[in-house]
Protein backbone atom coordinates (compact mmCIF):
# COMPACT_ATOMS: atom_id res chain seq x y z
CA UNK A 1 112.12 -12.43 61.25
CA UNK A 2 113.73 -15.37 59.33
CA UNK A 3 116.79 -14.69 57.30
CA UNK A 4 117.98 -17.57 55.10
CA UNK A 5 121.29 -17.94 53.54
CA UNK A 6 121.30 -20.67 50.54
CA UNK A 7 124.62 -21.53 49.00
CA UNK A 8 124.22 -23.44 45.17
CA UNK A 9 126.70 -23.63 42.30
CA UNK A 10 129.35 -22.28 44.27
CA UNK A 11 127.30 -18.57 44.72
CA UNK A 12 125.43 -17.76 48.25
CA UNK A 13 122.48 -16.03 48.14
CA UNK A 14 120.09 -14.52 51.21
CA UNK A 15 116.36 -13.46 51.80
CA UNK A 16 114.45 -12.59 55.04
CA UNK A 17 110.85 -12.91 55.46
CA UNK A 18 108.78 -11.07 58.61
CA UNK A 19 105.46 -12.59 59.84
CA UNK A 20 103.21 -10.84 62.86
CA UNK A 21 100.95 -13.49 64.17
CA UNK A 22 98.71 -14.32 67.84
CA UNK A 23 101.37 -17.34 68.91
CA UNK A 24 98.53 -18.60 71.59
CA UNK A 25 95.90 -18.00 73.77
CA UNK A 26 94.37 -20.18 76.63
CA UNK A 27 92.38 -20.13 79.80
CA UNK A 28 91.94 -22.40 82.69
CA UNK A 29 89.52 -22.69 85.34
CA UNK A 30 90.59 -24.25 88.71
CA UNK A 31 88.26 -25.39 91.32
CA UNK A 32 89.89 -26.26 94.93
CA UNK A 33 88.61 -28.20 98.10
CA UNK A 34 88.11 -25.84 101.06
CA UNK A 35 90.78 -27.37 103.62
CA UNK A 36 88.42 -28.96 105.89
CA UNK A 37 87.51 -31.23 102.71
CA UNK A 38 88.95 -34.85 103.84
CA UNK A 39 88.98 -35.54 100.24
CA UNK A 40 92.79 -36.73 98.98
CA UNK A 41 92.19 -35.27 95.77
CA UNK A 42 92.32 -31.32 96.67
CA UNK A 43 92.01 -29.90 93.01
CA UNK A 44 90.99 -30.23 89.45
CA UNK A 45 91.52 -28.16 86.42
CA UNK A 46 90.18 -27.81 82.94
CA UNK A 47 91.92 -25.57 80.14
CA UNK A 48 91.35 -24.56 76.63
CA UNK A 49 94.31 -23.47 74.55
CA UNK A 50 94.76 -22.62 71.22
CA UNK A 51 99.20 -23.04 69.75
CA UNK A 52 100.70 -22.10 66.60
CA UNK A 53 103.47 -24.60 66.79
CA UNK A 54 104.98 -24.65 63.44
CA UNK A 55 105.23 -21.35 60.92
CA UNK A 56 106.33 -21.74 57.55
CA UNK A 57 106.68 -18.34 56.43
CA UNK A 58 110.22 -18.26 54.56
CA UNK A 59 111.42 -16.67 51.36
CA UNK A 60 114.36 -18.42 49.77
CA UNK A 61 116.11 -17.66 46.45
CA UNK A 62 119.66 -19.32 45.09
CA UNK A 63 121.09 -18.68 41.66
CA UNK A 64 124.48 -19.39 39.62
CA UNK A 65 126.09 -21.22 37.20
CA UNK A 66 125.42 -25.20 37.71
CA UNK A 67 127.86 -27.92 35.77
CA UNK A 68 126.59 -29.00 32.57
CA UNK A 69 125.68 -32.48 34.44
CA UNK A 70 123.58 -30.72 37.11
CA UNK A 71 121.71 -28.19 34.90
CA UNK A 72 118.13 -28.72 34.01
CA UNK A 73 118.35 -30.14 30.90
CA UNK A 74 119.93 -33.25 32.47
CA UNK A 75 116.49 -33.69 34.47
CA UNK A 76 114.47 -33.06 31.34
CA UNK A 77 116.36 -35.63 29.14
CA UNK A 78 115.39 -38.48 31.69
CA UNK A 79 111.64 -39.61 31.61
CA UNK A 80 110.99 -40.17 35.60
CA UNK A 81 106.86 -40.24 35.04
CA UNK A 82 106.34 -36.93 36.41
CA UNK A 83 104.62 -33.69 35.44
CA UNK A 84 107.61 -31.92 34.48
CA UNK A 85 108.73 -34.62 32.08
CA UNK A 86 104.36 -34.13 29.97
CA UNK A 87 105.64 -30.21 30.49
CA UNK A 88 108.86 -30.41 28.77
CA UNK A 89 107.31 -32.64 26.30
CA UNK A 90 105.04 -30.33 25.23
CA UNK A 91 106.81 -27.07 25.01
CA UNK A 92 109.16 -29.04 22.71
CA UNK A 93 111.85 -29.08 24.90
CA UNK A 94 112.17 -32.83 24.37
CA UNK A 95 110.78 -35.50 22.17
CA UNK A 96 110.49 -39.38 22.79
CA UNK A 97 110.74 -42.60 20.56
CA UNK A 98 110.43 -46.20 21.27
CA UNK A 99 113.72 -46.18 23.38
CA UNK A 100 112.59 -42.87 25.62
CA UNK A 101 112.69 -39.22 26.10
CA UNK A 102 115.74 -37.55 24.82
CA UNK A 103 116.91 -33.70 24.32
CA UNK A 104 116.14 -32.97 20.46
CA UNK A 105 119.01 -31.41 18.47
CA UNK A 106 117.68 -28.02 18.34
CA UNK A 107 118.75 -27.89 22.52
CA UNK A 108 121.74 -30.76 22.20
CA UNK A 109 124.23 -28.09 22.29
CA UNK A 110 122.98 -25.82 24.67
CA UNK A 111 125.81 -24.26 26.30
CA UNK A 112 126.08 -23.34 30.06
CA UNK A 113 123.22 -22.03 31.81
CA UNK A 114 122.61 -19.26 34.72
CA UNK A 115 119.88 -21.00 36.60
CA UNK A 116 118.47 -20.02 39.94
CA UNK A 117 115.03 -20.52 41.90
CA UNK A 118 112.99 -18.14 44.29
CA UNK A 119 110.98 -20.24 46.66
CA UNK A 120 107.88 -18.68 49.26
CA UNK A 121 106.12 -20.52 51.61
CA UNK A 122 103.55 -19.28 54.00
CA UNK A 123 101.45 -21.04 56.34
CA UNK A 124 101.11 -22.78 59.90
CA UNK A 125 100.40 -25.58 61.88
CA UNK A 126 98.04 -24.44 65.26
CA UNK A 127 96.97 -27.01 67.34
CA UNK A 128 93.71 -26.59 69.51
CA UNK A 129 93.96 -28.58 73.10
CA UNK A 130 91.20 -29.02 75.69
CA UNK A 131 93.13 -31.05 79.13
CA UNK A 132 92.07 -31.77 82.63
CA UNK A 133 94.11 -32.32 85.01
CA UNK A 134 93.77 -32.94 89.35
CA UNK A 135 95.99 -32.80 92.22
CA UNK A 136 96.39 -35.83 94.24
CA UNK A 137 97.64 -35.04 98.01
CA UNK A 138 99.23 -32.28 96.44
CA UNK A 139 101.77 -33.90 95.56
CA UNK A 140 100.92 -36.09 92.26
CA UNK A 141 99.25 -34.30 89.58
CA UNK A 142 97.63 -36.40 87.06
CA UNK A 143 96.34 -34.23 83.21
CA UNK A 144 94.98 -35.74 80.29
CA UNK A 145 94.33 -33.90 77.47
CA UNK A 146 93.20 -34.15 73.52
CA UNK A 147 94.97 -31.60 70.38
CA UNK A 148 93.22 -31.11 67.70
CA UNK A 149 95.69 -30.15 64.66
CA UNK A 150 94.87 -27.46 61.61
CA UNK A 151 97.45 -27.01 58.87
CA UNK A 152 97.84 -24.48 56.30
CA UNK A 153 100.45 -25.11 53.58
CA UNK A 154 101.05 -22.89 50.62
CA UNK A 155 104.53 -23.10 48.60
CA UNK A 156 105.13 -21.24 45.29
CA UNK A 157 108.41 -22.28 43.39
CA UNK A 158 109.87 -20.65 40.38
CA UNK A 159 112.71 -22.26 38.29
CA UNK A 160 114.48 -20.43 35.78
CA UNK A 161 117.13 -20.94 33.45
CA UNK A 162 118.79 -18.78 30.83
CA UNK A 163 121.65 -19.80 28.23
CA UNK A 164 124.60 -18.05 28.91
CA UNK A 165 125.06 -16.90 25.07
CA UNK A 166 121.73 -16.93 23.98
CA UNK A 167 122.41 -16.54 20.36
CA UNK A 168 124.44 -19.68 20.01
CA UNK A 169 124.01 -20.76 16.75
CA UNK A 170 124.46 -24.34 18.16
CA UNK A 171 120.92 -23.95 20.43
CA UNK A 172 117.68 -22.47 19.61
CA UNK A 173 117.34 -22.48 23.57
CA UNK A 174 117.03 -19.62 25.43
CA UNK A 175 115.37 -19.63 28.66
CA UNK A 176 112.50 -21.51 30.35
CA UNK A 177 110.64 -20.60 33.71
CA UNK A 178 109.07 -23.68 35.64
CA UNK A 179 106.47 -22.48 38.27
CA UNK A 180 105.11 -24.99 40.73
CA UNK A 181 102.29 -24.05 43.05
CA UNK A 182 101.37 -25.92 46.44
CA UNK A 183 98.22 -25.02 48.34
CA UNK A 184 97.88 -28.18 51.28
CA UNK A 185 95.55 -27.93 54.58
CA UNK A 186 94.98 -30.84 56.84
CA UNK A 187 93.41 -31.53 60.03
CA UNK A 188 94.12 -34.12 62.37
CA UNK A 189 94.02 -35.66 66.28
CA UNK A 190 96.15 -36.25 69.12
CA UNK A 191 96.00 -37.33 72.64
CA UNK A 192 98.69 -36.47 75.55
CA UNK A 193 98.89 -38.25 79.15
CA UNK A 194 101.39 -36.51 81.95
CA UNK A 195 101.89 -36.35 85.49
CA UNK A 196 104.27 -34.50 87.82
CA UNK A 197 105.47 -35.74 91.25
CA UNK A 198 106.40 -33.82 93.96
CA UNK A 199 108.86 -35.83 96.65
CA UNK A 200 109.59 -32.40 98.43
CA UNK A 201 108.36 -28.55 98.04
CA UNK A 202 111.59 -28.13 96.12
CA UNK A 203 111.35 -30.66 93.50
CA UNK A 204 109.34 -31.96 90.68
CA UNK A 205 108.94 -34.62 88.27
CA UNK A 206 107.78 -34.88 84.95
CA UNK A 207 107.17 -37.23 82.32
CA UNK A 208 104.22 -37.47 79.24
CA UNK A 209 103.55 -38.70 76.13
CA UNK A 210 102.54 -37.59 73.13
CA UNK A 211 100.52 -40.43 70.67
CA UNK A 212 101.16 -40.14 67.13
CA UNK A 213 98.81 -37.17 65.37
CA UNK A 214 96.82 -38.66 62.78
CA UNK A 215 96.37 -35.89 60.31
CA UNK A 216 94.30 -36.20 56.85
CA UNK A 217 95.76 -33.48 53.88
CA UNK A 218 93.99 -32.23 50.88
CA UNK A 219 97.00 -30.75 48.65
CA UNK A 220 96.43 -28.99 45.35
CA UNK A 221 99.19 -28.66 42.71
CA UNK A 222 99.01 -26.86 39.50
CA UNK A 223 102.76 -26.39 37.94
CA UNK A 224 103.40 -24.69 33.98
CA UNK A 225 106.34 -24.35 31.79
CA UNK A 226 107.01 -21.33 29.73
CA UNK A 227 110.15 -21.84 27.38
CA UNK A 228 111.76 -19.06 24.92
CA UNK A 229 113.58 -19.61 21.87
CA UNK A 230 116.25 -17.67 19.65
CA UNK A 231 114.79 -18.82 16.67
CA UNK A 232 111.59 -20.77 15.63
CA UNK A 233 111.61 -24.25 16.27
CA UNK A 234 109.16 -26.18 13.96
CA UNK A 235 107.56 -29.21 14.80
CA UNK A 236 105.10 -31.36 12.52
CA UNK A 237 104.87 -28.39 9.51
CA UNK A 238 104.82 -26.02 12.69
CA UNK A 239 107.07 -22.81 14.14
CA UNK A 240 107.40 -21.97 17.92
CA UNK A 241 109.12 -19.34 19.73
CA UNK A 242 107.55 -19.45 22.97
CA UNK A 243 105.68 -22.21 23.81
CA UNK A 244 103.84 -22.63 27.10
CA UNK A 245 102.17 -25.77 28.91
CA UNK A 246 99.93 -25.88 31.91
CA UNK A 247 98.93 -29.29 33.78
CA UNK A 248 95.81 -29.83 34.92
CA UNK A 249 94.87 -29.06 38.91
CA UNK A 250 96.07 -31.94 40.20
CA UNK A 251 94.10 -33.06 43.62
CA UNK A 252 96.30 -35.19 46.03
CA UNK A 253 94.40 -36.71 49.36
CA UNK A 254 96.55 -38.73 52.10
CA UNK A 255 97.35 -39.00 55.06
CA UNK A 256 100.22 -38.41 57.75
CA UNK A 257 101.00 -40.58 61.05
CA UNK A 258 103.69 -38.43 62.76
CA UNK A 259 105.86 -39.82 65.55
CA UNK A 260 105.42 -40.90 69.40
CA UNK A 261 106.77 -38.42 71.82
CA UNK A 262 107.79 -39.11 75.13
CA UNK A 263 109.44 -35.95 77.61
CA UNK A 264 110.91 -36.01 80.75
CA UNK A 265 111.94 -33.65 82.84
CA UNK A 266 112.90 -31.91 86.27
CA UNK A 267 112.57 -28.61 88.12
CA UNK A 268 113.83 -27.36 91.37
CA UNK A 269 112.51 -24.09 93.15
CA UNK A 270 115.12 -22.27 94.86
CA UNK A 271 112.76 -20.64 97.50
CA UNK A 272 111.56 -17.24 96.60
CA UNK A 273 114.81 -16.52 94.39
CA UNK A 274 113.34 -18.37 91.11
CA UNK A 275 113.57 -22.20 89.64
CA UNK A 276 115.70 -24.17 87.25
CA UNK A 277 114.51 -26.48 84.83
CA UNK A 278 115.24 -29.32 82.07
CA UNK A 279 113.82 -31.53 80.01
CA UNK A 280 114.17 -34.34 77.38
CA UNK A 281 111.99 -35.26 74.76
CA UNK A 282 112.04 -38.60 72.52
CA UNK A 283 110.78 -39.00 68.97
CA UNK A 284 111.69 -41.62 66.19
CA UNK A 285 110.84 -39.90 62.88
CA UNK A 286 111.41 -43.15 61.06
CA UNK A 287 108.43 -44.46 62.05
CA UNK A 288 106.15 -41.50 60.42
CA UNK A 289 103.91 -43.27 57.58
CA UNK A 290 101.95 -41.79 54.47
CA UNK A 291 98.69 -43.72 53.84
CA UNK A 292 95.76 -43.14 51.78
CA UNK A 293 92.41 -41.87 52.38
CA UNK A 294 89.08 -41.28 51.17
CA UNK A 295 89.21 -44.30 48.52
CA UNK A 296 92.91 -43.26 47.40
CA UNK A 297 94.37 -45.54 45.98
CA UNK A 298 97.97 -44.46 45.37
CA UNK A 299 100.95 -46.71 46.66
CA UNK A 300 102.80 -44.75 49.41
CA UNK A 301 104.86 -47.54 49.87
CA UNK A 302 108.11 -46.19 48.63
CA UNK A 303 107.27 -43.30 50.41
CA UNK A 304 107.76 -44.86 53.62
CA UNK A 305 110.50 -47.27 52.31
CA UNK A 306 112.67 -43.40 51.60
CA UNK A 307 110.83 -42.43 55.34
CA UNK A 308 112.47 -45.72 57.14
CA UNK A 309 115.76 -45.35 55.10
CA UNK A 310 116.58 -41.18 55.78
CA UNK A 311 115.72 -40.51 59.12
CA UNK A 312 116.14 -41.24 62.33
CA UNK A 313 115.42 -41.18 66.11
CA UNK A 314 116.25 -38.01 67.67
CA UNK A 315 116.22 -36.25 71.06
CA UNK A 316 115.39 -33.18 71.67
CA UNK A 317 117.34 -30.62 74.88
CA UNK A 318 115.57 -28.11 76.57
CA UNK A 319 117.28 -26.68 79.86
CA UNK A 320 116.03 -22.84 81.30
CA UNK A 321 116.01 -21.01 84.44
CA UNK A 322 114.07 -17.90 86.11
CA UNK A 323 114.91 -15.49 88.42
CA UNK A 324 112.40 -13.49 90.87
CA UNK A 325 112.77 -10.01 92.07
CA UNK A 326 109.90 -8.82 94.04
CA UNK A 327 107.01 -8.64 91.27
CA UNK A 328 109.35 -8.83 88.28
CA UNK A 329 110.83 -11.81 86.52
CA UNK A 330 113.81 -12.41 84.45
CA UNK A 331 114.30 -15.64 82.07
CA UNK A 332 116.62 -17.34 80.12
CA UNK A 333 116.13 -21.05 78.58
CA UNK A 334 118.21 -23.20 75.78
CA UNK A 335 116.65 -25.91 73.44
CA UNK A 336 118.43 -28.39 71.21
CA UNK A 337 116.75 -30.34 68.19
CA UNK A 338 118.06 -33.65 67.21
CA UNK A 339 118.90 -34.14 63.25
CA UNK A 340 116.62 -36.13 62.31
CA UNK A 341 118.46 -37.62 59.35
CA UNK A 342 121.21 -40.53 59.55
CA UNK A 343 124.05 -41.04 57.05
CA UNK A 344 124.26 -37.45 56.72
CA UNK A 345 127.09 -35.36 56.52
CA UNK A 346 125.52 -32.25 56.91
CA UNK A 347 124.25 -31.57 60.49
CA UNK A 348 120.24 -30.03 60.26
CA UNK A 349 119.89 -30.01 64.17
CA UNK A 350 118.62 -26.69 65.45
CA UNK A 351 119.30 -24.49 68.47
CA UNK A 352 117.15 -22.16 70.22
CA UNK A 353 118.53 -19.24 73.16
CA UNK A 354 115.60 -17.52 74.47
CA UNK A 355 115.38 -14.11 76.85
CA UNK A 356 113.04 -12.63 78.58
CA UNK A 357 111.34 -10.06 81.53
CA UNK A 358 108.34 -9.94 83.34
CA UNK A 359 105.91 -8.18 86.22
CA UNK A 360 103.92 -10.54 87.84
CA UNK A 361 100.99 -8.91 89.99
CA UNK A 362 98.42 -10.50 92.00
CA UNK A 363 95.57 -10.44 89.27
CA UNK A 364 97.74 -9.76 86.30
CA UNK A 365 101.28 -9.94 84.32
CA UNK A 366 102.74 -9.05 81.53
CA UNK A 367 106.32 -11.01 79.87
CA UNK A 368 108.20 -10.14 76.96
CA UNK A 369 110.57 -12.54 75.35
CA UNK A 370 112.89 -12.75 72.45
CA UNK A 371 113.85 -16.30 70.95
CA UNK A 372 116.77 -16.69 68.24
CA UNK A 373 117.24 -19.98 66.93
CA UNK A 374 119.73 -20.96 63.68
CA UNK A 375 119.59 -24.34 62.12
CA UNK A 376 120.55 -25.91 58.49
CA UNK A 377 118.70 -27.84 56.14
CA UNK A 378 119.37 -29.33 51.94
CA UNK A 379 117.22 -28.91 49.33
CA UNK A 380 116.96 -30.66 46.14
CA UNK A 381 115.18 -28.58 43.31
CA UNK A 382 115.05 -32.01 40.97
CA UNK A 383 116.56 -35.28 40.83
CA UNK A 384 118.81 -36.88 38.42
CA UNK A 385 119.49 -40.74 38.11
CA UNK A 386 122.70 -42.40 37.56
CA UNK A 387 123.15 -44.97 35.17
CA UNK A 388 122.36 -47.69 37.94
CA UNK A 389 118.86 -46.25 38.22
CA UNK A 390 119.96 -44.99 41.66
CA UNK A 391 119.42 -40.88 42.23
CA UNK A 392 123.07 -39.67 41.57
CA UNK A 393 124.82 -38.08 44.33
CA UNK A 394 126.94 -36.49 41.75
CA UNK A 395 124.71 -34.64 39.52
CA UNK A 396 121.91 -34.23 41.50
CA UNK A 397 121.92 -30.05 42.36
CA UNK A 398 121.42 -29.60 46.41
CA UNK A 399 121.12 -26.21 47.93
CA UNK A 400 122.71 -25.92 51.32
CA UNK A 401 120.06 -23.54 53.20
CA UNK A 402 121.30 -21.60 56.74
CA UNK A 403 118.32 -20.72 58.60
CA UNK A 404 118.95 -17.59 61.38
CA UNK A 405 115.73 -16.43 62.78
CA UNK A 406 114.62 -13.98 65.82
CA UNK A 407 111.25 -13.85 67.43
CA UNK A 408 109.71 -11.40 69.80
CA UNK A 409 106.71 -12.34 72.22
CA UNK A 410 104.33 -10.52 74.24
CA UNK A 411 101.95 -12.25 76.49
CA UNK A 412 99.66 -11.10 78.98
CA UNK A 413 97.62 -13.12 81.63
CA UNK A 414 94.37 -12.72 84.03
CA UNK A 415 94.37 -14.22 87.13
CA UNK A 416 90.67 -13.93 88.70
């Protein structure tokens, strides 16, 4: 369950979303030296595992009342090259001449708007790994493994605006709905080194890393604006009252080089009573690059320029702890996620508290878990540009978005 609060022109607004899904499933297959072996390395181990590790189900919807400098009529009277400005252009919305695109009189006037925008996304990133890894001495253990990354993306956005008196005889406007839809999947490839030492039976240590996953995207986009008018609007001899424009299916094929991890960490096993745990994970998401592929030929280079600028290095917290009763188990863990934008004001880290019981048999066991995690992000539903030619912090609408979401996991495992 995801609930998300979003808080634009001064109004908040919430919507929940609830997804059922098969988080993972893995197995492994150990083989052991019998004792007598004189062999130092006493065991190897190969596993297949299959990870959702991102979900993007959300619904999110904000509304109200923007200032006449943020509403989206200031976006449509500046020509930024995009498919919204060919959309506005021909539902009439604006017109251009040899100095630009500019609001015609028939919308000049328009008055204040009630504008708002319901957003659903749906999809997941699952990553496939096949590892081996041996015991040295028992005491070093060495793994190696390759992930193998699928992503599903699919966004649909819908815009609307509506004048607040829509029979001002100063406007012909009266609403317009702006519908953007996103269908992206990608696959890509990872590899992933660790070790753990053991000094004593009590303790171990960690550390891995994590190279960047190359992943390849094929991304879809179709968007269409539907405007309505109080009164006919003629243009060249003719009369509109509800003019609509759809843009072509627009195919978009690039890639993504995400970040290096690296993670750390230690446990200690407090005899038959349980273990305590912690570790600390690395990643610079500045250095995360768009490029082209499959003879694309579009410049990404801003792209990365806005990548470099915005974000950050970040480190991520994860501390937890078990306790053993006979064959049951109890758990309890906490995980902090860096921001992973600098300059900000606004703090998007996230935090994770997770709970959870367990039986543990000989052959079997069975855990449930619960995980609630809270975080904040900003959206931007458009962009508007100050006279410098800069994007105005100003007028530019941004949605503050308050993410509170609860998870509940069931996992069963074979031992044979």
């Amino acid at each position: 369950m995801l609930d998300s609060d979003a808080k634009a022109f001064g109004n908040t607004a919430t919507d929940s979303r609830s997804n059922l899904n098969i988080a993972s499933a893995g197995l492994v297959l150990t083989r052991r030296r019998p004792d007598g072996d004189g062999s130092a390395w006493r065991a190897g181990s190969f596993g297949l595992g299959i990870t959702r590790t991102a979900n993007y189900n959300q619904n999110l919807r904000y509304s109200g009342r923007p200032a006449r400098n943020q509403n989206i009529f200031q976006r449509l009277g500046q020509d930024q090259n995009t498919t919204l400005d060919d959309l506005a252009y021909d539902t009439y919305l604006t017109e251009r001449d040899d100095e630009g695109t500019y609001v015609p009189a028939d919308f000049f006037d328009t008055g204040a708007l009630d504008q708002g925008e319901s957003i659903r996304t749906s999809g997941s990133t699952t990553q496939f790994d096949l590892a081996y890894g041996a015991s040295y001495l028992d005491k070093l253990y060495i793994g190696a493994g390759v992930g193998i990354t699928s992503v599903r993306y699919n966004s649909e956005n819908i815009l609307t605006a509506s004048a607040v008196n829509p029979n001002d005889p100063a406007s012909a406007f009266e609403s317009l709905t702006l519908r953007d839809d996103i269908r992206t999947t990608g696959g890509g490839v990872n590899l992933r080194l660790g070790l753990i030492y053991r000094p004593i039976d009590a303790v171990r240590i960690g550390a891995s890393i994590q190279t960047p996953t190359y992943i390849q995207f094929n991304e879809t986009y179709n968007s269409s604006l539907q405007a309505q008018f109080n009164r006919p609007v003629v243009v060249e001899g003719q009369s509109y009252r509800s003019p609509r424009s759809a843009a072509d299916p627009n195919l978009v094929q690039y890639a993504l080089t995400t970040p290096f991890k690296a993670t750390g960490g230690v446990a200690v096993v407090i005899g038959k009573y349980g273990f305590l745990s912690g570790d600390v994970e690395y990643l610079d998401y500045s250095s995360s690059r768009i490029s082209n592929y499959n003879n694309n030929r579009y410049d990404f280079s801003f792209d990365n320029d806005d990548i470099k600028a915005l974000q950050q290095s970040a480190v991520n917290l994860r501390v937890g702890g078990e306790a053993r009763f006979d064959v049951f188990r109890a758990r309890l863990g906490f995980a902090y996620y860096g921001d992973p934008y600098q300059n900000s004001n606004y703090d998007q880290s996230r935090k994770y508290l997770t709970g959870g019981v367990g039986v543990r048999q000989n052959n079997f066991f069975v855990d449930v878990a619960g995980v609630y995690g809270k975080g904040n992000t900003l959206y931007t539903p458009y962009t508007i540009y100050g006279t410098d030619g800069r994007p105005s912090a100003v007028d530019t609408p941004v949605v503050e978005v308050a993410d509170k979401q609860f998870n509940f996991t069931a996992t069963a495992g074979f031992l044979f």
